[in-house]
Protein backbone atom coordinates (compact mmCIF):
# COMPACT_ATOMS: atom_id res chain seq x y z
CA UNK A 1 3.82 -11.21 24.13
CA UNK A 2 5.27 -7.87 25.10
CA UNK A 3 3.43 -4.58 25.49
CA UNK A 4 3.80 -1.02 26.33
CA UNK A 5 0.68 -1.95 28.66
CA UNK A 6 -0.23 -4.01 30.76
CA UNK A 7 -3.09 -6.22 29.19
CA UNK A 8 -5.97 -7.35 32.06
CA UNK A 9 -7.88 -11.13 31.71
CA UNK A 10 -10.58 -10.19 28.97
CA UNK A 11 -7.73 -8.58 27.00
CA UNK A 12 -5.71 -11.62 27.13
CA UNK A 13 -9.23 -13.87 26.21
CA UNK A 14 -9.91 -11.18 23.42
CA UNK A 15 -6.34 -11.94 21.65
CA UNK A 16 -7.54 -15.42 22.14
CA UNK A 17 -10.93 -15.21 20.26
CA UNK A 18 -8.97 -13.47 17.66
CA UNK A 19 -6.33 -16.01 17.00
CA UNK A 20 -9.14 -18.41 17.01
CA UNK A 21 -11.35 -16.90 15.07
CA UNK A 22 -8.90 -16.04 12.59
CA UNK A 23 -7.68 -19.94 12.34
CA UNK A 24 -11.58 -20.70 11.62
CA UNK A 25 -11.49 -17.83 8.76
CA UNK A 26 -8.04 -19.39 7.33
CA UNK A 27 -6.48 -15.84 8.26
CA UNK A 28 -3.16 -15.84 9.09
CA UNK A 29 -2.29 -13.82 12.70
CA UNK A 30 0.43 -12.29 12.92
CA UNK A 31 0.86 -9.85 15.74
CA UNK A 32 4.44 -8.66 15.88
CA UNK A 33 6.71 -7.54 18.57
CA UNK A 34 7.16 -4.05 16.72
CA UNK A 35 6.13 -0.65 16.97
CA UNK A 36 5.28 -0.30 13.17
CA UNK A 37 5.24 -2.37 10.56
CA UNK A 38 5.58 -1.65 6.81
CA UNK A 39 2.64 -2.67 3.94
CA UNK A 40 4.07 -2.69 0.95
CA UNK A 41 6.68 -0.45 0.19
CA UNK A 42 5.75 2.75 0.72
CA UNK A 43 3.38 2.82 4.08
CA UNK A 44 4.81 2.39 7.64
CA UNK A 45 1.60 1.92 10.13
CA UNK A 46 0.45 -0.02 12.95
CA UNK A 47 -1.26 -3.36 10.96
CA UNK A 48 -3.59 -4.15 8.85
CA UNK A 49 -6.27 -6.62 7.74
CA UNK A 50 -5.75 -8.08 3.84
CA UNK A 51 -8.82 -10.26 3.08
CA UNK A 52 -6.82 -11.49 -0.81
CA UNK A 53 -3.53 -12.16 1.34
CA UNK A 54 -5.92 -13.59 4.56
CA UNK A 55 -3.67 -12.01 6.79
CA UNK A 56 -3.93 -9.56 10.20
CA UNK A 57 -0.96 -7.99 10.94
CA UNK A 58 -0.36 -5.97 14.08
CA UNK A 59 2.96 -4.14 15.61
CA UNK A 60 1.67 -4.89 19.07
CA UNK A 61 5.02 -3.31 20.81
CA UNK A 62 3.10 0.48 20.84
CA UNK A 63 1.46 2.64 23.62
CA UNK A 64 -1.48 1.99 20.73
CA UNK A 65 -0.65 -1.33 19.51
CA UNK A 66 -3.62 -3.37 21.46
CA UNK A 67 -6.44 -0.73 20.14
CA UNK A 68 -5.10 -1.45 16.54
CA UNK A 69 -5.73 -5.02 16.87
CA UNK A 70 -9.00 -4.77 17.97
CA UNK A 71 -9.08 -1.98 14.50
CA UNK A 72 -8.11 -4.73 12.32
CA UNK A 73 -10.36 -7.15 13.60
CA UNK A 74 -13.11 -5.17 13.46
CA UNK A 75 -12.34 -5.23 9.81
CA UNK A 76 -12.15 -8.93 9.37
CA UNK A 77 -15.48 -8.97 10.85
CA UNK A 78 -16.60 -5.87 8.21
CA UNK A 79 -15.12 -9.46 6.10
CA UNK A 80 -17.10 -11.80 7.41
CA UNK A 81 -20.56 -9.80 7.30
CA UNK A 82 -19.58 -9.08 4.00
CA UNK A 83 -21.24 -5.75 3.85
CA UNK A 84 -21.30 -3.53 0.49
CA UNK A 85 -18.70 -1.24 1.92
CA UNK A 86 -16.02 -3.56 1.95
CA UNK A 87 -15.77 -4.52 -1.60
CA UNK A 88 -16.27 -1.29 -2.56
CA UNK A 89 -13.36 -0.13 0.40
CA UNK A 90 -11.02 -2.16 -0.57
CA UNK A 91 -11.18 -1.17 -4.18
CA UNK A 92 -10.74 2.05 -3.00
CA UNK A 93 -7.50 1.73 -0.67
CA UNK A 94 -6.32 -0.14 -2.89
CA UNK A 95 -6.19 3.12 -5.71
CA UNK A 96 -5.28 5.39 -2.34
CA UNK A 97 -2.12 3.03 -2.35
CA UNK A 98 -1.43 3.24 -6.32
CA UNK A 99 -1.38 7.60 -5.60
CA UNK A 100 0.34 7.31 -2.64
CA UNK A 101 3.31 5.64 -4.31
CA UNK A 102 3.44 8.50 -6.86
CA UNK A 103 1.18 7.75 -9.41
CA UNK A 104 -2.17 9.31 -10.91
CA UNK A 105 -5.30 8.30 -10.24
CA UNK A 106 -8.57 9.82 -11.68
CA UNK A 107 -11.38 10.95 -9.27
CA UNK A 108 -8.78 10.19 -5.79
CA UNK A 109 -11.17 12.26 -3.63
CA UNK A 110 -13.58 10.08 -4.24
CA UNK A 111 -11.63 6.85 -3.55
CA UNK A 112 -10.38 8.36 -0.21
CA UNK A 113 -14.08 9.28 0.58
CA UNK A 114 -14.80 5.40 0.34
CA UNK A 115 -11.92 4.25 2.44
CA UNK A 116 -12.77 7.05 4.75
CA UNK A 117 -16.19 6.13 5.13
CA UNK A 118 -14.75 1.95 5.29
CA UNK A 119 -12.81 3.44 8.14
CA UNK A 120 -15.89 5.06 10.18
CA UNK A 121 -17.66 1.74 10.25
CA UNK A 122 -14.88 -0.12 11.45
CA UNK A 123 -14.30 2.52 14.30
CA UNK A 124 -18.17 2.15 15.10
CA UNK A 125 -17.10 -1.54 15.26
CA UNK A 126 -14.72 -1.38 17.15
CA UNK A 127 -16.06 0.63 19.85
CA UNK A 128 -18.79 -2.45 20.52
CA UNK A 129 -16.00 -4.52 20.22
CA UNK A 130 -14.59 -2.63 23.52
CA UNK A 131 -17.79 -2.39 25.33
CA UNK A 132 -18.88 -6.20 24.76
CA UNK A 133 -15.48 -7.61 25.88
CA UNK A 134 -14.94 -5.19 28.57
CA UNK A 135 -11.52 -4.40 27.43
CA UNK A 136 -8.76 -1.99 29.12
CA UNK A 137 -9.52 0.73 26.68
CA UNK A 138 -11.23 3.71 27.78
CA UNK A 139 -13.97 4.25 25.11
CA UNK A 140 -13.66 8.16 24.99
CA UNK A 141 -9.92 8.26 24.37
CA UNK A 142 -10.24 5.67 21.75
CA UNK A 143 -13.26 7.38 19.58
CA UNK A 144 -11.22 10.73 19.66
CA UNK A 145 -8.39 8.50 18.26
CA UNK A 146 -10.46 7.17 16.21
CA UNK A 147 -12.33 10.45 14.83
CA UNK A 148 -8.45 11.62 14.31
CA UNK A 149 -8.09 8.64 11.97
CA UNK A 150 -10.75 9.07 9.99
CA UNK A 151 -10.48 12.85 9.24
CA UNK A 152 -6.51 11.76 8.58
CA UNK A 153 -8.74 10.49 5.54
CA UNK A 154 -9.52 13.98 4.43
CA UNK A 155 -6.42 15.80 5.23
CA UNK A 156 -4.64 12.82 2.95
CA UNK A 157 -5.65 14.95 -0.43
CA UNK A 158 -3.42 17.68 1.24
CA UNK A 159 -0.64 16.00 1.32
CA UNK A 160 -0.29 13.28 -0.28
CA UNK A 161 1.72 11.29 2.30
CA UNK A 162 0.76 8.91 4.91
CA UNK A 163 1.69 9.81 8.73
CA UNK A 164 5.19 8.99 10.30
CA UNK A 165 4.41 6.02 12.84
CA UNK A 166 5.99 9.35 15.42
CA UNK A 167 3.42 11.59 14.56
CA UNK A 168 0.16 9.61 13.43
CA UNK A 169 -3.09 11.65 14.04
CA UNK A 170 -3.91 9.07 16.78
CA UNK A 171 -1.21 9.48 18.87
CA UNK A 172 -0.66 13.80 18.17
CA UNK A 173 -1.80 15.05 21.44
CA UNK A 174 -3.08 18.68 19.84
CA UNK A 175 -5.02 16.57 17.06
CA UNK A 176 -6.80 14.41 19.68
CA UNK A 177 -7.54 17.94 21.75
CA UNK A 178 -9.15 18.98 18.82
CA UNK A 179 -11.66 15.99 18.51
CA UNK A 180 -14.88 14.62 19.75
CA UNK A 181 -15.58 11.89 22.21
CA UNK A 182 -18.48 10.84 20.08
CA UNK A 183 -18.76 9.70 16.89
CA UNK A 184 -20.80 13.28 16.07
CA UNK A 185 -18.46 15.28 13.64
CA UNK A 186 -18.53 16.46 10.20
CA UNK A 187 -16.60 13.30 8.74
CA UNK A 188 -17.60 14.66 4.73
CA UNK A 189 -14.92 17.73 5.51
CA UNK A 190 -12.89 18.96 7.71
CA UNK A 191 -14.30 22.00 9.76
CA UNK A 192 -11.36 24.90 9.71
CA UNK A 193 -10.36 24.05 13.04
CA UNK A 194 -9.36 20.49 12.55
CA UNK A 195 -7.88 21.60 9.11
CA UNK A 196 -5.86 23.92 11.79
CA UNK A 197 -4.81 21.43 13.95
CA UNK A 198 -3.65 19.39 11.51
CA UNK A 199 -1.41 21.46 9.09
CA UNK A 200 -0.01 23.18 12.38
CA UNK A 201 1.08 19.64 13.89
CA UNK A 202 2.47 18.87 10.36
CA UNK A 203 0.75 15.38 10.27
């Protein structure tokens, strides 16, 4: 497996547990030598976790590629617990895809609200994820990246596009300036600094 960086012991033992884990779910894991990869036809991103397909994808060849993994995993386990918000999450993506791909969709906001809010408990997730495997991912770095990710949620009814895999939130060094360390912002709206940041950095 090749990375941008260099992965230590528990890393390697994490990637483990999730291959294994996933063969005990009847997931398929497929973590790709990529930078991006595309879902569907109109989204190029860094993975994804499809609970109807059972798959986890990951592009693992990125600077980022080893924090999405542990991203999509925490959403299998969102999977696994089955809590309400996943159902209900992936209903919603699901109609964020439909709009994305250039068709209307009544009450959108409110669909991207859902996946938003999907997205903050996976990131919440994840973060325990880093801290109880003691993995080479600083925590602080990773919840600003992850706070730019979730307001990329409400900048999405702005634009109507998804990022370029170049110039996602997570890796725009001015977005992740303009973020928290702590999962302790406004995620409802975006204050007018973010809102800023974000049309100024044309994500």
């Amino acid at each position: 497996m090749k990375t941008p960086v260099k992965l230590t012991k528990n890393d390697l033992k994490f990637i483990k547990h999730v291959k294994a884990h996933c063969k005990e779910l009847g997931v398929k894991c497929d973590i790709r030598n990529t930078s991006y990869v595309r879902y569907g036809k109109s989204v190029a991103c860094s993975g994804w976790f499809d609970s109807d397909a059972k798959e986890l994808v990951v592009a693992i060849n990125s600077s980022t590629g080893f924090q999405v993994l542990v991203h999509e995993y925490g959403h299998l386990t969102q999977w696994q617990d089955g809590i309400k918000l996943w159902d209900k999450g992936g209903l919603a993506m699901g109609f964020v895809d439909i709009w994305l791909a250039g068709f209307t969709v009544k009450n959108i906001k409110r669909h991207i609200a859902i996946a938003r809010d999907l997205e903050l408990d996976n990131e919440k997730r994840s973060v325990k994820l880093i801290k109880k495997w003691n993995l080479s991912i600083d925590t602080q770095d990773y919840i600003k990246r992850a706070n730019a990710y979730v307001q990329f949620y409400n900048w999405l009814p702005y634009t109507r596009k998804w990022s370029s895999p170049k110039n996602s939130p997570y890796k725009n060094q001015n977005v992740l300036n303009a973020m928290s360390s702590r999962f302790n912002m406004n995620y409802k709206k975006m204050s007018k600094k973010v809102f800023k940041t974000f049309s100024q950095e044309n994500i």
